[in-house]
Protein backbone atom coordinates (compact mmCIF):
# COMPACT_ATOMS: atom_id res chain seq x y z
CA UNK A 1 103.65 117.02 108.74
CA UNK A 2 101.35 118.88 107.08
CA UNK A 3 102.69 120.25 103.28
CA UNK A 4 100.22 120.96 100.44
CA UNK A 5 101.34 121.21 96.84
CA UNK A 6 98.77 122.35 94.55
CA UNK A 7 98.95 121.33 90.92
CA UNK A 8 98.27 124.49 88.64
CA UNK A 9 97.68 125.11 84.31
CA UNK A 10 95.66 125.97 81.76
CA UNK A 11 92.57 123.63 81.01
CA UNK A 12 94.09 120.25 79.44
CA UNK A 13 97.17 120.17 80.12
CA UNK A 14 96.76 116.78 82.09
CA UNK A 15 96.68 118.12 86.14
CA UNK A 16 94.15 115.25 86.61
CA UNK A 17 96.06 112.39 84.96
CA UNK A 18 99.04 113.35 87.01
CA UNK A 19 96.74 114.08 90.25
CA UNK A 20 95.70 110.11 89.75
CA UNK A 21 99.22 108.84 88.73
CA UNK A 22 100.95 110.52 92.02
CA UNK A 23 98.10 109.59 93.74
CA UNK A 24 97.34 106.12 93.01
CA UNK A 25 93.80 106.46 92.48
CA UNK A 26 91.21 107.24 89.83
CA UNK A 27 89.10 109.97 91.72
CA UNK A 28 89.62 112.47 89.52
CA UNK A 29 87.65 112.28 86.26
CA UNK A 30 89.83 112.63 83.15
CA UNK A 31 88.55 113.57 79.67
CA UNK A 32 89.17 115.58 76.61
CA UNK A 33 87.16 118.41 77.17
CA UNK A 34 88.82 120.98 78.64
CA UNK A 35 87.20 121.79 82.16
CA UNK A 36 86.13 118.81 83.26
CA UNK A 37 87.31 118.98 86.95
CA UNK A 38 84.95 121.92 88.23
CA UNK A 39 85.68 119.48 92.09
CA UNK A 40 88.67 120.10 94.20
CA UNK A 41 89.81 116.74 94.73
CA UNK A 42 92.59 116.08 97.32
CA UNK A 43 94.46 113.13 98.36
CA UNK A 44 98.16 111.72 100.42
CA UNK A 45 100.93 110.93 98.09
CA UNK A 46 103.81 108.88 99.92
CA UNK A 47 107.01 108.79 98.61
CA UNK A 48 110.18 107.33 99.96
CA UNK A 49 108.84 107.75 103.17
CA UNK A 50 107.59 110.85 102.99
CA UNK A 51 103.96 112.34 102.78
CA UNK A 52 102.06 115.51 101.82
CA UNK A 53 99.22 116.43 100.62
CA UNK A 54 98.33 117.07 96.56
CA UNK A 55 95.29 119.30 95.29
CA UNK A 56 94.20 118.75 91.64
CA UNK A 57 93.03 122.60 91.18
CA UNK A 58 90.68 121.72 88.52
CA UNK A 59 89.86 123.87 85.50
CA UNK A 60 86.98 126.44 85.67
CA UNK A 61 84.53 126.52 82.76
CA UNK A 62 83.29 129.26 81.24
CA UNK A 63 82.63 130.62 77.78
CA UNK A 64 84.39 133.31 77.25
CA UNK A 65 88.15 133.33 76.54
CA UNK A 66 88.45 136.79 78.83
CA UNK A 67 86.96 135.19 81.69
CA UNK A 68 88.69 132.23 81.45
CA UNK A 69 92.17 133.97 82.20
CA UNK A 70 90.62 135.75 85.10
CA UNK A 71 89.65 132.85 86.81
CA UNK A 72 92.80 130.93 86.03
CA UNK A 73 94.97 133.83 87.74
CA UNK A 74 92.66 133.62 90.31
CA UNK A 75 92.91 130.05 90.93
CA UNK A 76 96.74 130.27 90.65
CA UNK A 77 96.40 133.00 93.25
CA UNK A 78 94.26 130.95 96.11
CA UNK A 79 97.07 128.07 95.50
CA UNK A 80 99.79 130.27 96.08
CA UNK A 81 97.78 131.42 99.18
CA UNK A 82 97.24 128.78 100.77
CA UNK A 83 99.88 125.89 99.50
CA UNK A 84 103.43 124.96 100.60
CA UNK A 85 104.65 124.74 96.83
CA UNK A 86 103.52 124.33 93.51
CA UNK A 87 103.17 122.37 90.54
CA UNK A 88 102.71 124.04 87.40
CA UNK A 89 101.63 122.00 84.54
CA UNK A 90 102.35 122.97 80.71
CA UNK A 91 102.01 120.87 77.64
CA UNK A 92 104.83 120.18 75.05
CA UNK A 93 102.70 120.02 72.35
CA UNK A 94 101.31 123.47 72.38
CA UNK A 95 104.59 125.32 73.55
CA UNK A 96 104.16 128.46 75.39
CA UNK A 97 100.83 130.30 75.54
CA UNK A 98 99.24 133.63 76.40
CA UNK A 99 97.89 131.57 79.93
CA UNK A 100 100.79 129.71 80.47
CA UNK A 101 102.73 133.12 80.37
CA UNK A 102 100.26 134.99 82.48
CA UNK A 103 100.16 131.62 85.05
CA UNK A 104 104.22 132.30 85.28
CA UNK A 105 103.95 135.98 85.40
CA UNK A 106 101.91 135.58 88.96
CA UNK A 107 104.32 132.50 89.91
CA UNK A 108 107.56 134.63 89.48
CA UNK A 109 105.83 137.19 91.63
CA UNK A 110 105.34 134.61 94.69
CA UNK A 111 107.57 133.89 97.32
CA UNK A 112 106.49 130.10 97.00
CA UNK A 113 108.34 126.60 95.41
CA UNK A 114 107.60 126.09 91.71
CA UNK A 115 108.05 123.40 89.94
CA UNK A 116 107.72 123.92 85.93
CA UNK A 117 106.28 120.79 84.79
CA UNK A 118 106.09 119.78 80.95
CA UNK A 119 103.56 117.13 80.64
CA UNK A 120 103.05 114.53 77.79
CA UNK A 121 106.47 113.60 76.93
CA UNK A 122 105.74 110.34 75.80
CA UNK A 123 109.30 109.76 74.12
CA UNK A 124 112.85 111.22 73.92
CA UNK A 125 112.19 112.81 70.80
CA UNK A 126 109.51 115.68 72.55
CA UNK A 127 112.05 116.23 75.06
CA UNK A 128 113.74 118.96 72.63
CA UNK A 129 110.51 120.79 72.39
CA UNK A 130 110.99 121.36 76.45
CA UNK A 131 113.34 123.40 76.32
CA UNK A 132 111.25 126.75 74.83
CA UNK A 133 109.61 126.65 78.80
CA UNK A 134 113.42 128.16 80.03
CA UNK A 135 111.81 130.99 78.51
CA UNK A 136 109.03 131.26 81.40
CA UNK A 137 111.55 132.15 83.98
CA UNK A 138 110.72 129.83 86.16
CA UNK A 139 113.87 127.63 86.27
CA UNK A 140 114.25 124.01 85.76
CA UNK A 141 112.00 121.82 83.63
CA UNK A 142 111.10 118.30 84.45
CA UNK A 143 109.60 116.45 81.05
CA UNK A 144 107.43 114.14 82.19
CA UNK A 145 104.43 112.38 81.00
CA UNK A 146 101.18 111.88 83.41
CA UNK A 147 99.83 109.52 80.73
CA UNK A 148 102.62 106.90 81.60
CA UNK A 149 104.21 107.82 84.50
CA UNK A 150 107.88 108.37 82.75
CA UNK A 151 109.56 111.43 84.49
CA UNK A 152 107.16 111.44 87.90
CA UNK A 153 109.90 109.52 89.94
CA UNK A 154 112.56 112.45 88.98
CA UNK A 155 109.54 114.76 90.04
CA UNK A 156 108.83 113.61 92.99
CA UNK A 157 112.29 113.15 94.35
CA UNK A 158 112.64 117.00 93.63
CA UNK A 159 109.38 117.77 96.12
CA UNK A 160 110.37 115.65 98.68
CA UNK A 161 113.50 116.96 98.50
CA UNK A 162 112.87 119.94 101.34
CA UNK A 163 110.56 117.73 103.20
CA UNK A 164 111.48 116.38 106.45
CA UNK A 165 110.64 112.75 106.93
CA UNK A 166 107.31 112.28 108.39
CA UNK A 167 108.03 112.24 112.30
CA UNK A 168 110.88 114.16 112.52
CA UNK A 169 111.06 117.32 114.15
CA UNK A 170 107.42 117.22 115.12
CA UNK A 171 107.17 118.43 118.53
CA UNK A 172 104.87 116.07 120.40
CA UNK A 173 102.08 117.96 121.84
CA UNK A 174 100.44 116.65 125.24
CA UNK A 175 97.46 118.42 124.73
CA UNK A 176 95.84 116.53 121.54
CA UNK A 177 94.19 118.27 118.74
CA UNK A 178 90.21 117.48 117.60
CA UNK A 179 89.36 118.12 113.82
CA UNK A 180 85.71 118.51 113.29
CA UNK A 181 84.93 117.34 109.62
CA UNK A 182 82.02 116.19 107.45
CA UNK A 183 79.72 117.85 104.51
CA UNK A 184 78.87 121.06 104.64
CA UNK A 185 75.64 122.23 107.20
CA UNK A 186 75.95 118.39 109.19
CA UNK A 187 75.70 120.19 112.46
CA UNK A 188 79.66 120.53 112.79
CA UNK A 189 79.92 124.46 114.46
CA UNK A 190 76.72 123.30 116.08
CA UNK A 191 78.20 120.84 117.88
CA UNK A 192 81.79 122.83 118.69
CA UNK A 193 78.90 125.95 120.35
CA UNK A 194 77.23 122.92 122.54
CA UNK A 195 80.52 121.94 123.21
CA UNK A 196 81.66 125.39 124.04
CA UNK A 197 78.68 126.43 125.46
CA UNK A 198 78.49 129.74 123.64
CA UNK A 199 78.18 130.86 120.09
CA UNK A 200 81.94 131.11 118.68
CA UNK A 201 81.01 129.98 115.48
CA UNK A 202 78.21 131.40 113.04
CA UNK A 203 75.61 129.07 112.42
CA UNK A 204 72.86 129.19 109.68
CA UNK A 205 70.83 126.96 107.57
CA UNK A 206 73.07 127.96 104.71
CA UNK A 207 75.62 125.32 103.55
CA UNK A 208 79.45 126.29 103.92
CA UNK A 209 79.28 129.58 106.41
CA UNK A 210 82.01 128.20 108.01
CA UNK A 211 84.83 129.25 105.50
CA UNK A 212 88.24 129.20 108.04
CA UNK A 213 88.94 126.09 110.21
CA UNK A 214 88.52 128.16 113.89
CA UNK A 215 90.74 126.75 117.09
CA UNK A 216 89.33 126.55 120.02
CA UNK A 217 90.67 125.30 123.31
CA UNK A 218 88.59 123.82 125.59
CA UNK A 219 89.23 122.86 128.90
CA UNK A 220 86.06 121.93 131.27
CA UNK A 221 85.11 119.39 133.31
CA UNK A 222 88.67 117.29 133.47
CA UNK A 223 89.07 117.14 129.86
CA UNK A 224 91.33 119.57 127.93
CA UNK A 225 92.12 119.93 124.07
CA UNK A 226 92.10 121.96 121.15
CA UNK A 227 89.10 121.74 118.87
CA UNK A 228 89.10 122.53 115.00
CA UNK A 229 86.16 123.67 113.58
CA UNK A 230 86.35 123.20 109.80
CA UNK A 231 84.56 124.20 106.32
CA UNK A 232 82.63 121.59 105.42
CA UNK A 233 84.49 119.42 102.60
CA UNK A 234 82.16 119.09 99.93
CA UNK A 235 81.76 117.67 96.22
CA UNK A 236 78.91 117.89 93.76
CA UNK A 237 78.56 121.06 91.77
CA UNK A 238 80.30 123.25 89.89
CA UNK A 239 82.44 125.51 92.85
CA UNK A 240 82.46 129.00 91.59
CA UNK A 241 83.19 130.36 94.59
CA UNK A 242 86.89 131.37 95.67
CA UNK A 243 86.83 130.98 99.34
CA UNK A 244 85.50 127.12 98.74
CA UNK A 245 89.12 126.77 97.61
CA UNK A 246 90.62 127.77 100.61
CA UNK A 247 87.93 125.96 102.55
CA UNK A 248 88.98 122.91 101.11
CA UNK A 249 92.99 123.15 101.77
CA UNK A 250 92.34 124.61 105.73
CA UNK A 251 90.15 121.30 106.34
CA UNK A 252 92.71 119.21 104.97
CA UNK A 253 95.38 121.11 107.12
CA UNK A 254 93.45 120.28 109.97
CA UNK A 255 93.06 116.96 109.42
CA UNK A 256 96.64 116.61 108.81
CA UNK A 257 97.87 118.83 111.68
CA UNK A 258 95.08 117.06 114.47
CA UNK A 259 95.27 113.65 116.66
CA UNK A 260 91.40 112.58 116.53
CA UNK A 261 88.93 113.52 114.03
CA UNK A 262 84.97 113.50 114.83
CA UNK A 263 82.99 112.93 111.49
CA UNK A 264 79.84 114.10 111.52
CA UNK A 265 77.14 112.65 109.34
CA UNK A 266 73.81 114.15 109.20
CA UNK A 267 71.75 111.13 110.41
CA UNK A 268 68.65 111.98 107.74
CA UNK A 269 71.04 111.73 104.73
CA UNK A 270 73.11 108.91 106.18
CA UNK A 271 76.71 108.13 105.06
CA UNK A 272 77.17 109.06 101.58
CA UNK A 273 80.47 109.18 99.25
CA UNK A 274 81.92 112.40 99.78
CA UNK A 275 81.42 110.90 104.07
CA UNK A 276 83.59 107.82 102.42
CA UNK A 277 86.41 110.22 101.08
CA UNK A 278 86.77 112.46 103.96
CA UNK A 279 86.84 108.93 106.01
CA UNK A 280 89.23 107.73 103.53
CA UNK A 281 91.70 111.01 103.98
CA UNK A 282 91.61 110.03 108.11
CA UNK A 283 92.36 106.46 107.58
CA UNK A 284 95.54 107.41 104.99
CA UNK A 285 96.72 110.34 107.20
CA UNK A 286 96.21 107.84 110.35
CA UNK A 287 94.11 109.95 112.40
CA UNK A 288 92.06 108.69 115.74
CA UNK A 289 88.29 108.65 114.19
CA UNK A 290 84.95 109.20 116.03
CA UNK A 291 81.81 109.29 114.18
CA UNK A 292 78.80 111.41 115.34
CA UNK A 293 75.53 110.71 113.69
CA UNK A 294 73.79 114.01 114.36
CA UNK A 295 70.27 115.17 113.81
CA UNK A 296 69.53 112.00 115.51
CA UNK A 297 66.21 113.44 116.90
CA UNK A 298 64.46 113.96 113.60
CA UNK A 299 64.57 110.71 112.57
CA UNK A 300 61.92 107.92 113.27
CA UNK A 301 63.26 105.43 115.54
CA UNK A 302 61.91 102.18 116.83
CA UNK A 303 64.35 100.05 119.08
CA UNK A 304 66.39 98.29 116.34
CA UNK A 305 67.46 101.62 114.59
CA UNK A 306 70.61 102.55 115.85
CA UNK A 307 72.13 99.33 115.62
CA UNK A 308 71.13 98.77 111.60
CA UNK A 309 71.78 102.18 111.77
CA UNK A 310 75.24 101.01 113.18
CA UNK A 311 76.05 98.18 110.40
CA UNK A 312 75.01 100.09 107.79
CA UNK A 313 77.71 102.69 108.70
CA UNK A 314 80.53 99.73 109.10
CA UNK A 315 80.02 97.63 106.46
CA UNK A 316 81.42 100.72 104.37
CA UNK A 317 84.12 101.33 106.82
CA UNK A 318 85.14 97.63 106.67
CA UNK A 319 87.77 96.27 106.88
CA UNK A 320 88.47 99.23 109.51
CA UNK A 321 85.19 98.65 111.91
CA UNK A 322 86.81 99.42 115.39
CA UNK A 323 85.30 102.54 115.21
CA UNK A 324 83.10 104.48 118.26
CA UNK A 325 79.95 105.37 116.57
CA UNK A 326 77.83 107.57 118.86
CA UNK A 327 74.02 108.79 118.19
CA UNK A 328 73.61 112.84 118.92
CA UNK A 329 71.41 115.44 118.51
CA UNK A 330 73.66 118.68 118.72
CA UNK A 331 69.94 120.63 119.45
CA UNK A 332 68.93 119.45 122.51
CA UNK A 333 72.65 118.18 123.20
CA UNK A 334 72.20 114.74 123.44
CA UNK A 335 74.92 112.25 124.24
CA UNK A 336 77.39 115.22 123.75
CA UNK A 337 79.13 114.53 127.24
CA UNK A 338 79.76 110.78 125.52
CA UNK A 339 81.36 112.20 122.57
CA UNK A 340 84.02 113.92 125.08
CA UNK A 341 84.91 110.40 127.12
CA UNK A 342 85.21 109.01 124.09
CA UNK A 343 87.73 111.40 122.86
CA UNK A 344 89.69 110.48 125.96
CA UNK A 345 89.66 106.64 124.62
CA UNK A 346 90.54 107.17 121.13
CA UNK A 347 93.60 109.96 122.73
CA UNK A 348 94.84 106.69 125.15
CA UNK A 349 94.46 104.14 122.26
CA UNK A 350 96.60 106.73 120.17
CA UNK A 351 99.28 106.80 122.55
CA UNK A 352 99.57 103.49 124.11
CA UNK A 353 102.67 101.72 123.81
CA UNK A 354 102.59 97.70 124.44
CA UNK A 355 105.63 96.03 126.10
CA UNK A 356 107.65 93.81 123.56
CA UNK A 357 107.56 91.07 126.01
CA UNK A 358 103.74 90.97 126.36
CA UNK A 359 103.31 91.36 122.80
CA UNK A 360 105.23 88.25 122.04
CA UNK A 361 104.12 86.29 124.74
CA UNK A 362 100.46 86.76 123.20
CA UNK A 363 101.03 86.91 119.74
CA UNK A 364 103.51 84.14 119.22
CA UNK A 365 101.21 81.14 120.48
CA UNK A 366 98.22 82.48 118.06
CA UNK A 367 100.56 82.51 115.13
CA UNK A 368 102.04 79.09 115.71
CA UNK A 369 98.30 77.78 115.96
CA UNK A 370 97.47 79.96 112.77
CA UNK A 371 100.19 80.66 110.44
CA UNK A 372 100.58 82.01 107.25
CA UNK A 373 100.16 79.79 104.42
CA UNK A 374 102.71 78.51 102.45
CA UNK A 375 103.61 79.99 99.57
CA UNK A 376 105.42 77.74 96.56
CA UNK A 377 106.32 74.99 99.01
CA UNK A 378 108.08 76.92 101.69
CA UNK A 379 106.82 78.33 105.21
CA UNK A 380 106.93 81.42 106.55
CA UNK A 381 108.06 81.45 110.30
CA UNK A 382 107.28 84.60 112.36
CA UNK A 383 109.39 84.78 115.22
CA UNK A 384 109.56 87.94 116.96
CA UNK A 385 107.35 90.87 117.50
CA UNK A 386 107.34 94.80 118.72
CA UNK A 387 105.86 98.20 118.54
CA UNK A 388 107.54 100.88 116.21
CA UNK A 389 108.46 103.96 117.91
CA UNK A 390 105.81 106.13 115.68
CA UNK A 391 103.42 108.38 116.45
CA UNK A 392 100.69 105.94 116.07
CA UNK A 393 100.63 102.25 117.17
CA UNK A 394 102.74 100.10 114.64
CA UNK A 395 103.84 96.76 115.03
CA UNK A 396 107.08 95.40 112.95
CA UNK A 397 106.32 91.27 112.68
CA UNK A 398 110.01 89.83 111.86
CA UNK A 399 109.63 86.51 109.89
CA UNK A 400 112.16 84.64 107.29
CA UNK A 401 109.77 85.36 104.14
CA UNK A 402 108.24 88.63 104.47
CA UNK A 403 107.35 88.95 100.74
CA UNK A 404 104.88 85.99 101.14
CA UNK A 405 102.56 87.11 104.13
CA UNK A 406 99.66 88.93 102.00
CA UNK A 407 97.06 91.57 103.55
CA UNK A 408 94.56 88.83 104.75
CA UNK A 409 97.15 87.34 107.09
CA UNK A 410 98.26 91.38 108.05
CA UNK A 411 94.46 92.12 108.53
CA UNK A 412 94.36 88.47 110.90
CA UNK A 413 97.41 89.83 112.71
CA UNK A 414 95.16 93.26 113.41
CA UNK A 415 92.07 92.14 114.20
CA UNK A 416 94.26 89.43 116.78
CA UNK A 417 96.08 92.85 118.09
CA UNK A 418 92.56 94.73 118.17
CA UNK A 419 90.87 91.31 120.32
CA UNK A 420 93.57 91.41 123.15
CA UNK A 421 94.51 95.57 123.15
CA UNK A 422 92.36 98.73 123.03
CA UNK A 423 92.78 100.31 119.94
CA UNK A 424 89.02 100.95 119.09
CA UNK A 425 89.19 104.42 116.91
CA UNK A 426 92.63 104.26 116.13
CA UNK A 427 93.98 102.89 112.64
CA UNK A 428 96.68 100.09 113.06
CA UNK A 429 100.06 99.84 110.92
CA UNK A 430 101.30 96.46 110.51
CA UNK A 431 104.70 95.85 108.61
CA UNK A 432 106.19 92.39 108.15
CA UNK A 433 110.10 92.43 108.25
CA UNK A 434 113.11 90.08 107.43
CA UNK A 435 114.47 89.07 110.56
């Protein structure tokens, strides 16, 4: 399920606090000073069971007043554009302004969700001063305040409202769907034309010519799928340009809406953060992963490279490390065949379904040998185990004290699940039940 809301206001107003509340995460970088996000950050927010995606639009800076309001409407524009619905952020203590009306003007205009937002209602006493938004014509307010989460819960109910839970409704596709993602100018259309064997995609020196995510389907040599192209997701700098914006939200469609994702790294640069937060948005949106190290040719190689090359790259994936890690150069087409077979792997992995019967029979004998510790005297006793009918591999481990098995003895039960079944590529979900 792939829904983007996009979190829209004037400067200040606190889109970042809330961006890192909703998100559970501090990536966005909060201050006083009004403009301080110039980066498009992105991340999952789950909710009762239910995901989508959140964009923290960011403020532009710039000097003058006048061009300030331009590039607000256009901002508010682009996330009407290209999001599902919308969260527009005001601030109690300032009341209505000249930008908040001209923000509501263009909102009133779309055909999209809004949600009016009043942010930093620390107590019951501001919530009176809420009530002068009415007068934007946008409908209900929700008071909340980003700062300390009061209101958010009420919030989010309200956008998850119209969302379907996660799997349902989802038609299951047979053919499966390849996102292409990584920096900008890592070789990515490169590699889709080698693939293709013709030159779909325009390729230059020049970082970020790929501005839409392109589809193609490809179907050669026994192997058949739909590959994704997409803008390079990128992070440093101030992003002045509008179609960046949209570049942004149609990768993180893409990796939403696809099965596997490649990640291309560009093998002279090695894996740097913005790698680690595109690699991050797989993991959380459960995505099959490959990683391609391309450009492989220019660097200098003597036999031990590509496997420090190879540790380096997962000992910052770890704890996830199953991961296919193959060594290209998209140039002279190098190992491009053994990206493809191991496409097919990652696509079986994805969809294999384990018998209940085997699953116990293997993992009930290693849990009696290792179990989980005790926890204030009493003992946890595991007793039955199967795979979740999801859409990737999940196992439900039914016990008598679920609230006292901890992530080390979940990661124990993975890596024991990874040892005896192929699931290299694919993230693992493991929940611990009451029987």
């Amino acid at each position: 399920m792939n829904y983007i809301v996009a979190i829209v206001g004037r400067p200040n107003v606190g889109k970042s606090t809330l961006f890192n509340r909703f998100t559970d995460s501090r990536e966005a970088i909060v201050n006083d000073t009004a403009g301080t996000t110039r980066d498009r950050h992105y991340g999952l927010v789950e909710w009762n069971g239910k995901e989508f995606s959140i964009i923290d639009t960011g403020g532009y800076i710039t000097n003058s007043d006048d061009a300030f309001e331009s590039e607000i409407r256009k901002q508010v524009k682009m996330a009407i554009e290209e999001s599902d619905a919308i969260l527009f952020l005001v601030d109690v203590n300032n009341g209505i302004t000249d930008l908040d009306q001209a923000v509501a003007d263009i909102l009133r205009r779309s055909q999209k969700k809004v949600f009016l937002v009043a942010n930093k209602v620390d107590n019951n006493g501001q919530i009176v001063f809420s009530h002068e938004f009415y007068g934007l014509g946008l409908g209900e307010v929700y008071c909340v305040s980003s700062m300390t989460g009061s209101g958010t819960g009420d919030l989010l109910d309200a956008v998850t409202q119209d969302l379907e839970r996660a799997d349902s409704n989802e038609e299951v596709n047979i053919i499966p769907k390849i996102a292409v993602v990584g920096r900008p100018n890592v070789g990515k259309s490169s590699f889709v034309n080698a693939l293709i064997g013709e030159e779909r995609n325009i390729v230059t020196p020049i970082a970020g010519t790929t501005r839409d995510t392109i589809l193609t389907h490809y179907n050669k040599f026994n192997h058949d799928f739909y590959l994704v192209d997409t803008a390079g997701l990128r992070k440093k700098g101030k992003v002045t340009d509008d179609i960046e914006f949209y570049s942004v939200m149609r990768a993180i469609r893409a990796i939403e809406s696809s099965d596997i994702c490649i990640l291309m790294l560009d093998a002279q640069q090695g894996l740097e953060s913005q790698d680690m937060n595109i690699f991050g948005l797989i993991k959380k949106n459960r995505k099959g992963i490959i990683i391609v190290v391309n450009k492989w040719d220019l660097v200098e190689k003597s036999t031990q490279t590509a496997k420090e090359y190879t540790e380096k790259i997962l000992e910052s994936t770890a704890p996830f490390t199953d991961i296919p890690i193959i060594f290209t150069s998209v140039v002279t087409k190098q190992r491009i065949m053994k990206v493809l077979e191991e496409m097919e792997d990652v696509h079986r992995n994805l969809r294999q379904k384990i018998a209940t019967s085997k699953l116990n029979d293997l993992m009930l004998p290693i849990i009696e040998a290792f179990p989980p510790p005790a926890m204030k005297g009493k003992y946890v006793k595991i007793k039955y185990v199967t795979q979740l009918p999801t859409k990737v591999p999940s196992f439900a481990f039914f016990c008598n004290l679920p609230q006292y098995v901890k992530d080390p003895y979940k990661r124990f039960l993975e890596n024991k699940l990874r040892e005896n079944f192929d699931f290299k590529g694919v993230p693992i979900q493991v929940y611990v039940r009451e029987k």
